[in-house]
C-alpha atoms as a PDB file:
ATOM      1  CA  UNK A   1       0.196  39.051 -43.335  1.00  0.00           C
ATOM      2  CA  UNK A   2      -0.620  35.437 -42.534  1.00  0.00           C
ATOM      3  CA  UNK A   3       2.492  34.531 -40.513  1.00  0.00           C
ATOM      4  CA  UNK A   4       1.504  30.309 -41.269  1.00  0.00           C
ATOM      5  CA  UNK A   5       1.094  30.954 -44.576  1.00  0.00           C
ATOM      6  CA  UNK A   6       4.636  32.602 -45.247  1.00  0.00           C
ATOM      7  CA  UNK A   7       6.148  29.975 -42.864  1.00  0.00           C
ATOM      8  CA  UNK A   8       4.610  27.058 -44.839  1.00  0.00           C
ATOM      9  CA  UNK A   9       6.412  28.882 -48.303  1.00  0.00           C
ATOM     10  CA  UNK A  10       9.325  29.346 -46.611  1.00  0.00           C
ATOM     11  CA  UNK A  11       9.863  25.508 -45.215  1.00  0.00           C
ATOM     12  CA  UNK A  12       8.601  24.626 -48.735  1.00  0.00           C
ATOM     13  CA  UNK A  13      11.509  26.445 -50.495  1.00  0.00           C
ATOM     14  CA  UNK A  14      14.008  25.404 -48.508  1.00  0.00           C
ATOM     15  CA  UNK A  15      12.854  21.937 -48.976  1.00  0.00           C
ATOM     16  CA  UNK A  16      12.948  22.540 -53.183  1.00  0.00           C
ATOM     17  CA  UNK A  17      15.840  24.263 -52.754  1.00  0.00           C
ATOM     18  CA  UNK A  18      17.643  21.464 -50.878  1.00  0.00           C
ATOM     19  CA  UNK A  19      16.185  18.698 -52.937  1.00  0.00           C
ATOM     20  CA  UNK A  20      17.783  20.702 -55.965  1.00  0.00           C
ATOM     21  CA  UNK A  21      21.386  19.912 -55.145  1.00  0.00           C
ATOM     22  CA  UNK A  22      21.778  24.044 -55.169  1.00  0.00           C
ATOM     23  CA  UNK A  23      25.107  24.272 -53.511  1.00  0.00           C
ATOM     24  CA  UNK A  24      25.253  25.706 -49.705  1.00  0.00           C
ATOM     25  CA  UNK A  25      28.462  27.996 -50.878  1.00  0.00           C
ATOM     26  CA  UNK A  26      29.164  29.241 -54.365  1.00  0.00           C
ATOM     27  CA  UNK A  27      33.107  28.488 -53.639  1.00  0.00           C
ATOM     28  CA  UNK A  28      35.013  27.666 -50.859  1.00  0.00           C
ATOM     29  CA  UNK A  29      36.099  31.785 -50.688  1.00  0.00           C
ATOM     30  CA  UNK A  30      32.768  32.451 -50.181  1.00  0.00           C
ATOM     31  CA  UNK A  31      31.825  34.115 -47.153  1.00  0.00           C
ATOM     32  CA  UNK A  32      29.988  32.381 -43.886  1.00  0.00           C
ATOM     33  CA  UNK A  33      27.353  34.787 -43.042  1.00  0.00           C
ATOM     34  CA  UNK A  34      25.076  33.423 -45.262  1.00  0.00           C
ATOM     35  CA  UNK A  35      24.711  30.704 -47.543  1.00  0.00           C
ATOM     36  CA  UNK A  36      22.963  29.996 -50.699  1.00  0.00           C
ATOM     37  CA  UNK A  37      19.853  28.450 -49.686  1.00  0.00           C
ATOM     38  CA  UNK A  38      18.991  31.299 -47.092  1.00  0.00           C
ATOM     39  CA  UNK A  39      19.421  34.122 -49.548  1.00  0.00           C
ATOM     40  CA  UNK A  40      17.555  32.294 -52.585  1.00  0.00           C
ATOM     41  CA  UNK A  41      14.445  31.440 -49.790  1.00  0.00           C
ATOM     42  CA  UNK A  42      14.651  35.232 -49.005  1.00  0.00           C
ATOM     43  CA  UNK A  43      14.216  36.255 -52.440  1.00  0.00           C
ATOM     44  CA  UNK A  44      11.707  34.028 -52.891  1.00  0.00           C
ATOM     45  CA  UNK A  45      10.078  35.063 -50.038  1.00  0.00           C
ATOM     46  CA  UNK A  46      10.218  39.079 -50.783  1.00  0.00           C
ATOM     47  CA  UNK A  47       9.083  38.205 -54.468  1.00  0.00           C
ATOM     48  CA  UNK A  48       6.059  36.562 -52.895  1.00  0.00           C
ATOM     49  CA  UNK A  49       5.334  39.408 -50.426  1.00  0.00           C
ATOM     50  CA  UNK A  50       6.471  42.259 -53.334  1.00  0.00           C
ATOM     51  CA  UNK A  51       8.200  44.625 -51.213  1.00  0.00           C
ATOM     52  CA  UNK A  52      11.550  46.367 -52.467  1.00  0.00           C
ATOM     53  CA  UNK A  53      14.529  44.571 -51.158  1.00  0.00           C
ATOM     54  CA  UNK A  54      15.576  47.496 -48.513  1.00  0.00           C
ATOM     55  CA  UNK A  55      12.184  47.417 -46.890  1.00  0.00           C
ATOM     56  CA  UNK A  56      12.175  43.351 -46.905  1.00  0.00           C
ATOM     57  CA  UNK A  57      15.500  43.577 -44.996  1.00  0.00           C
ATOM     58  CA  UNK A  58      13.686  45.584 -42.769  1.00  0.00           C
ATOM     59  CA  UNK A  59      10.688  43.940 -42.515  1.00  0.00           C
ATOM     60  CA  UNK A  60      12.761  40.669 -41.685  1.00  0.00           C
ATOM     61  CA  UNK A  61      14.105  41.527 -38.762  1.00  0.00           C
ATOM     62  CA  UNK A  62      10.885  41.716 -36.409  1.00  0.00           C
ATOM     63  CA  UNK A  63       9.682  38.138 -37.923  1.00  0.00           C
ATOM     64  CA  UNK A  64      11.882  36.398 -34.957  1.00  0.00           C
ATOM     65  CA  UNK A  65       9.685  32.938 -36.799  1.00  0.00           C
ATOM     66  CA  UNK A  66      10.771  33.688 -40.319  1.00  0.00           C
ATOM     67  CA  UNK A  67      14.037  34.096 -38.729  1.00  0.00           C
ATOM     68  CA  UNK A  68      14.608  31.130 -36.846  1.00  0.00           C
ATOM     69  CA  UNK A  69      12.988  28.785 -39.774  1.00  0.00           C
ATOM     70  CA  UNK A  70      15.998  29.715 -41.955  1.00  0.00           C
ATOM     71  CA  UNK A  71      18.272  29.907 -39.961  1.00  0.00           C
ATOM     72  CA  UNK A  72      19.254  33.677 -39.901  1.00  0.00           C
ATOM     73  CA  UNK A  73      21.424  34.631 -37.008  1.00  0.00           C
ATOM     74  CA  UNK A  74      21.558  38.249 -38.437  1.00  0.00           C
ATOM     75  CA  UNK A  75      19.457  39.640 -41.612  1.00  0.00           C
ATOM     76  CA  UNK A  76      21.912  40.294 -44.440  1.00  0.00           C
ATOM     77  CA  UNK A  77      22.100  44.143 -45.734  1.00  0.00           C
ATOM     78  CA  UNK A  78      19.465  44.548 -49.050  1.00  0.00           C
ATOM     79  CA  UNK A  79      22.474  44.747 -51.278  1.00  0.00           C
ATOM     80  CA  UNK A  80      23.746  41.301 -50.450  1.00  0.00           C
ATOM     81  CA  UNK A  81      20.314  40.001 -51.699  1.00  0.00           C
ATOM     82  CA  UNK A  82      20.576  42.295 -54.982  1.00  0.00           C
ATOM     83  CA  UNK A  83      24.190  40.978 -55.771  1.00  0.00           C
ATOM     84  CA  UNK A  84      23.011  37.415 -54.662  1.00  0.00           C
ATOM     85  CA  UNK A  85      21.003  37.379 -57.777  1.00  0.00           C
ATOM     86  CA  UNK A  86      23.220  38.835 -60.252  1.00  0.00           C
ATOM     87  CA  UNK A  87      25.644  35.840 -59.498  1.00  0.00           C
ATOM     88  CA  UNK A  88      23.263  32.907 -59.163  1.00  0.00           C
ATOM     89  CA  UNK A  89      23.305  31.086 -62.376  1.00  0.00           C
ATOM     90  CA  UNK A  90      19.717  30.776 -64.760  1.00  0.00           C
ATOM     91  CA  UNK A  91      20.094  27.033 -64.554  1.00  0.00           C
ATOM     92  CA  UNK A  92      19.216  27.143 -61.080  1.00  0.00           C
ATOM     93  CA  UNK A  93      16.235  28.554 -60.941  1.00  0.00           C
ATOM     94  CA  UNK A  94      15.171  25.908 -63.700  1.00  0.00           C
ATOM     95  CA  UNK A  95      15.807  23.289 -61.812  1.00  0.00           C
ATOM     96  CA  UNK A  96      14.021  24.768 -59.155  1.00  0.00           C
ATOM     97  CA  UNK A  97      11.041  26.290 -60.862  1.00  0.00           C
ATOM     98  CA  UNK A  98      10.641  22.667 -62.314  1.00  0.00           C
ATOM     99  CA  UNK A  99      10.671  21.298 -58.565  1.00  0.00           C
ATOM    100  CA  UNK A 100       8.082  23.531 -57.349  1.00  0.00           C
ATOM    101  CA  UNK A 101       5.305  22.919 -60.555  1.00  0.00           C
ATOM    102  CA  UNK A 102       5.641  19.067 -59.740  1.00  0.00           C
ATOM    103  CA  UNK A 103       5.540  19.310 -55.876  1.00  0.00           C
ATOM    104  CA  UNK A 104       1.963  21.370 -57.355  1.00  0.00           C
ATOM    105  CA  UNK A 105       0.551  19.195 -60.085  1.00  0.00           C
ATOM    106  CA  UNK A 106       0.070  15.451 -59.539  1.00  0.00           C
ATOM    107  CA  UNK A 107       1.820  12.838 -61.554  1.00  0.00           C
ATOM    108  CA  UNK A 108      -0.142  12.701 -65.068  1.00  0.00           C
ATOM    109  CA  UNK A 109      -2.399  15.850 -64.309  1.00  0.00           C
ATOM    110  CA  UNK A 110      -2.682  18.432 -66.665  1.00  0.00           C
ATOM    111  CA  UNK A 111      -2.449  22.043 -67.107  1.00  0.00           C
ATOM    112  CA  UNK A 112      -5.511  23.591 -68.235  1.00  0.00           C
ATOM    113  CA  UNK A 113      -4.528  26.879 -69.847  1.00  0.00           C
ATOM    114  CA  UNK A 114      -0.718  28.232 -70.702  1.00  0.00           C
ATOM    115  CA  UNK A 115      -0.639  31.733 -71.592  1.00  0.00           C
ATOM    116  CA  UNK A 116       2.691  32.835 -73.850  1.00  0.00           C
ATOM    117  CA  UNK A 117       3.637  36.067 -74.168  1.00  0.00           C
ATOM    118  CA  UNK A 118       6.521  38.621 -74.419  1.00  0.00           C
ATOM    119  CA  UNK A 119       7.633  41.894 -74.417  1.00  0.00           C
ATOM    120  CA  UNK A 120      11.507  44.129 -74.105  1.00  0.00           C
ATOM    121  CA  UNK A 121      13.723  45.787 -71.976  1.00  0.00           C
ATOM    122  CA  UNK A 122      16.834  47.884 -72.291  1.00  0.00           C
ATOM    123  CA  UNK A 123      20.012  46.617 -69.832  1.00  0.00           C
ATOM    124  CA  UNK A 124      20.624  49.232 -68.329  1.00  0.00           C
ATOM    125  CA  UNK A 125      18.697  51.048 -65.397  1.00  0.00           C
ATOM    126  CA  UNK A 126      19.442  54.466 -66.956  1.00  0.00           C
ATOM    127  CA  UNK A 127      16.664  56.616 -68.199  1.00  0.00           C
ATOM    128  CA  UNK A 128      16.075  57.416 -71.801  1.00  0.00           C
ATOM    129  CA  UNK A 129      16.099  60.861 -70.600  1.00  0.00           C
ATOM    130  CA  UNK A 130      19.014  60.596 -68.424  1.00  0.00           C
ATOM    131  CA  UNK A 131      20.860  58.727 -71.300  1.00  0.00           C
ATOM    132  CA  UNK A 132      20.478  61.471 -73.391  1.00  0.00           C
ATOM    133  CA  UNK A 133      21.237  64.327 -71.004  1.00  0.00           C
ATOM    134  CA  UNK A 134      24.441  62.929 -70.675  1.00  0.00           C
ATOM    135  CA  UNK A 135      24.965  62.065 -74.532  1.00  0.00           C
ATOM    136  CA  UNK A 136      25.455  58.456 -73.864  1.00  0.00           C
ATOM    137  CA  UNK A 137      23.846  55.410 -75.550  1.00  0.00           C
ATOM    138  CA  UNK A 138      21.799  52.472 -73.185  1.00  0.00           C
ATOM    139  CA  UNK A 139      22.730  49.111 -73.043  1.00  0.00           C
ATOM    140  CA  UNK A 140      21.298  46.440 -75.426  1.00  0.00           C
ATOM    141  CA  UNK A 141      17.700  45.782 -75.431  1.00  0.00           C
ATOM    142  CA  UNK A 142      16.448  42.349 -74.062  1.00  0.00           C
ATOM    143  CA  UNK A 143      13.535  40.566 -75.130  1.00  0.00           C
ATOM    144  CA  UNK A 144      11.848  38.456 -72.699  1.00  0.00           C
ATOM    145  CA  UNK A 145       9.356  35.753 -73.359  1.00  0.00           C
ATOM    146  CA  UNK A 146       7.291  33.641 -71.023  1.00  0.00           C
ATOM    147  CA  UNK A 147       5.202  30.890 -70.516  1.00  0.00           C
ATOM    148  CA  UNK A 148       2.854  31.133 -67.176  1.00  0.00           C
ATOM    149  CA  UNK A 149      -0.340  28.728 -65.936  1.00  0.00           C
ATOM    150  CA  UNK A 150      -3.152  30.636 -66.237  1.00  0.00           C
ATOM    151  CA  UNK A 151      -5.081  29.330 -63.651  1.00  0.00           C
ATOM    152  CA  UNK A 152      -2.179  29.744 -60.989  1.00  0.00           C
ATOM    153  CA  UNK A 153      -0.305  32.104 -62.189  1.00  0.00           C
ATOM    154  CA  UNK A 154       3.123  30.015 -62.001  1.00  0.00           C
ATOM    155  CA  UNK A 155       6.124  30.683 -64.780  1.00  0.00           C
ATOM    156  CA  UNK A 156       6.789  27.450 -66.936  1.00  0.00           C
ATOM    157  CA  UNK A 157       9.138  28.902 -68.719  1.00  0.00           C
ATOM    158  CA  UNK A 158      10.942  31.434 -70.393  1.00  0.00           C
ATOM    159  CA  UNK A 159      12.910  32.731 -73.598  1.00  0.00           C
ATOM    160  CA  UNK A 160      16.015  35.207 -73.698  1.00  0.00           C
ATOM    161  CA  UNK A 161      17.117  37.592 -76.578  1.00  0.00           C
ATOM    162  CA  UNK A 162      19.501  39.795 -76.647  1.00  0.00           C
ATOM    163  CA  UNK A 163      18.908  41.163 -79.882  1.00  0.00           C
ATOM    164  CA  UNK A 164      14.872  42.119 -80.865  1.00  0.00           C
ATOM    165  CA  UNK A 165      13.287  39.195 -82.391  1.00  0.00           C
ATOM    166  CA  UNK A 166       9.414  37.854 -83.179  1.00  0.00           C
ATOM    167  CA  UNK A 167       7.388  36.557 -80.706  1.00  0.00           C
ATOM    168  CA  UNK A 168       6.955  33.776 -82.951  1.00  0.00           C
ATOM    169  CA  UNK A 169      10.649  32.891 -82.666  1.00  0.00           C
ATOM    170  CA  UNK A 170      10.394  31.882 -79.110  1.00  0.00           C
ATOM    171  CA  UNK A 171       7.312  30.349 -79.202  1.00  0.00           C
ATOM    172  CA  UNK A 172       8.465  26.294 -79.443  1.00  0.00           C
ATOM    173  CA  UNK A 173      10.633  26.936 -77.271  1.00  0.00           C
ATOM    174  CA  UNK A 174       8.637  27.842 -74.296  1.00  0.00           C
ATOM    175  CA  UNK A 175       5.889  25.002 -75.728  1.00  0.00           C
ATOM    176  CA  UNK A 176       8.631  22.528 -74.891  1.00  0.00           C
ATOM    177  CA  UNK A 177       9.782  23.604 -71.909  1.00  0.00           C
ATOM    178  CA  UNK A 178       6.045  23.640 -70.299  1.00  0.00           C
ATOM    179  CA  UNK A 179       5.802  19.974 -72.401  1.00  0.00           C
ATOM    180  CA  UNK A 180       9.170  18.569 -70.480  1.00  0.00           C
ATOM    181  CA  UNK A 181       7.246  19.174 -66.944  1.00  0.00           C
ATOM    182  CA  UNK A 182       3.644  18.426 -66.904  1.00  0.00           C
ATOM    183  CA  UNK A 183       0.985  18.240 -70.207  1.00  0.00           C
ATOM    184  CA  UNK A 184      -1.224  21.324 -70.977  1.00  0.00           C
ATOM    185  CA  UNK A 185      -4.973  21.152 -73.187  1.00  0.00           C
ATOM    186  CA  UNK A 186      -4.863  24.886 -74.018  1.00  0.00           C
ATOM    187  CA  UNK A 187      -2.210  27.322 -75.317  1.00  0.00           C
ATOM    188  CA  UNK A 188      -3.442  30.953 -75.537  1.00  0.00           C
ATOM    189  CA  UNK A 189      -1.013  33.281 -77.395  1.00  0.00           C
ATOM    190  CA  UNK A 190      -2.049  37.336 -78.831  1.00  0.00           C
ATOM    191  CA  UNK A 191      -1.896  37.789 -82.544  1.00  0.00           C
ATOM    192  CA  UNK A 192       1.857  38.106 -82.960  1.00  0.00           C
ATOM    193  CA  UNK A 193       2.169  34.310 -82.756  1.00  0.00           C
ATOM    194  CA  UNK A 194      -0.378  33.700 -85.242  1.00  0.00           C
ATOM    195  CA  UNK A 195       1.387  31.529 -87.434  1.00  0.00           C
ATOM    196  CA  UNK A 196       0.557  27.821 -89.175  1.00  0.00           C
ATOM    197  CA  UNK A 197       3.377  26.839 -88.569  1.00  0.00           C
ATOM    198  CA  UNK A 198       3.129  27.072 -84.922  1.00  0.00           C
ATOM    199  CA  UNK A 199      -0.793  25.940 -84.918  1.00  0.00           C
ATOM    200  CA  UNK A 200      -0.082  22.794 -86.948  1.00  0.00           C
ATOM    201  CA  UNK A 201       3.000  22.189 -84.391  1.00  0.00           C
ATOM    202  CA  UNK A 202       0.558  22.418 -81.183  1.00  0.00           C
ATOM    203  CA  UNK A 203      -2.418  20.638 -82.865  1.00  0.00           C
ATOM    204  CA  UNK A 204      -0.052  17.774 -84.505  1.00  0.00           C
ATOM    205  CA  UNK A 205       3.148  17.548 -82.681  1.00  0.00           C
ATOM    206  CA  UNK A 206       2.007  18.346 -78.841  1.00  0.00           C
ATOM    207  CA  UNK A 207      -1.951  17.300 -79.116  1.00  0.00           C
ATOM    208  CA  UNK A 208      -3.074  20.549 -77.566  1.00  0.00           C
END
C-alpha cells in the first residue's frame, strides 16, 4: 500500500467529516474510547482499502502513522466499527458524501457521465437455505438504487425501498439528488428505465 496516499484520505476525511458538523459523541452517555469522527474515518478508510472489518482492525495496529493521524491511542475491537454503522444516521453520510464530490469537482464543472442503476437484497444475513432448514421466513427484501460518476466511480446518490418496486420509480429521485450537487451532460440507465416520461424529464426539465 502507498502509506502517503492513505494518509492524504485519511486527513481529507477527517477534514469533511469535521467541516460536516458530525457530532464528536452521539450523547453525552456515550463512551470515551472513541469518538465519532475516528470510527467514521476508519470505515472510510477500510471501505477504501476493502478488507473485512476484523482484518482492518488488525491491519491498523502496525500503521503507528495511520494511528497517530487520527488520533487512536488504542484500535477499537472490529465489532465496535460494525455497530458504529448500524447507529450512525443516513443523513450523515449525505451531508458528507455531498462534501467530498465538491471538495472534487470545481465550482460550475460538470459531470460527464452518471450511471443509475439498481438491484435487491433480503434484511437479513440468513441463507435461503439456512432459512428454510430451520422453517423460518427472511426478513423483508430491500431494493437499492444508485446514482455513481462514471468516470470516478463516486456515489451521488441513492434510493431506498423496502418493499420491491420499478427501477423507474426511483429514477427522479436520484436525477435530483446528483442535480442538487454539481450538473451532469449524460445519464446512462439499462432498459428498465426506459420510459418517456423519464426521457422528456432529463431532456426538458434537467437539459441533459
Amino acid at each position: 500500500m502507498s502509506e502517503n496516499r492513505y494518509i492524504n484520505l485519511v486527513k481529507t476525511s477527517l477534514e469533511v467529516i469535521k467541516n460536516s458538523h458530525v457530532p464528536l459523541r452521539s450523547s453525552k452517555f456515550s463512551k470515551k474510547k472513541f469518538n465519532q469522527h475516528q470510527l467514521l474515518t476508519l470505515i472510510i478508510l477500510k471501505e477504501e482499502i476493502g478488507m473485512d472489518y476484523r482484518d482492518f482492525t488488525e491491519l491498523i495496529h502496525i500503521l503507528t502513522p495511520i494511528k497517530d493521524v487520527i488520533g487512536l491511542k488504542k484500535v477499537p475491537h472490529f465489532t465496535t466499527l460494525q455497530k458504529f454503522l448500524t447507529r450512525i444516521p443516513s443523513i450523515t453520510f449525505r451531508i458528507i458524501l455531498k462534501k467530498i464530490i465538491r471538495l472534487l469537482h470545481q465550482k460550475g464543472d460538470k459531470i460527464r457521465i452518471t450511471s443509475i442503476d439498481a438491484t435487491g437484497f433480503t434484511s437479513s444475513y440468513a441463507s435461503h437455505y439456512y432459512s428454510k432448514r430451520i422453517n423460518k421466513m427472511r426478513k423483508s427484501f430491500i431494493k437499492v438504487s444508485i446514482a455513481v460518476d462514471s468516470d470516478n466511480l463516486i456515489i451521488l446518490g441513492w434510493k431506498l425501498s423496502k418493499v420491491p418496486v420499478h427501477d423507474s420509480q426511483h429514477a427522479k429521485s436520484l436525477i435530483n439528488q446528483v442535480q442538487r450537487i454539481t450538473k451532469c451532460e449524460w445519464y446512462t440507465m439499462d432498459k428498465g428505465y426506459d420510459s418517456e416520461n423519464i426521457h422528456e424529464y432529463i431532456r426538458e426539465v434537467i437539459g441533459a
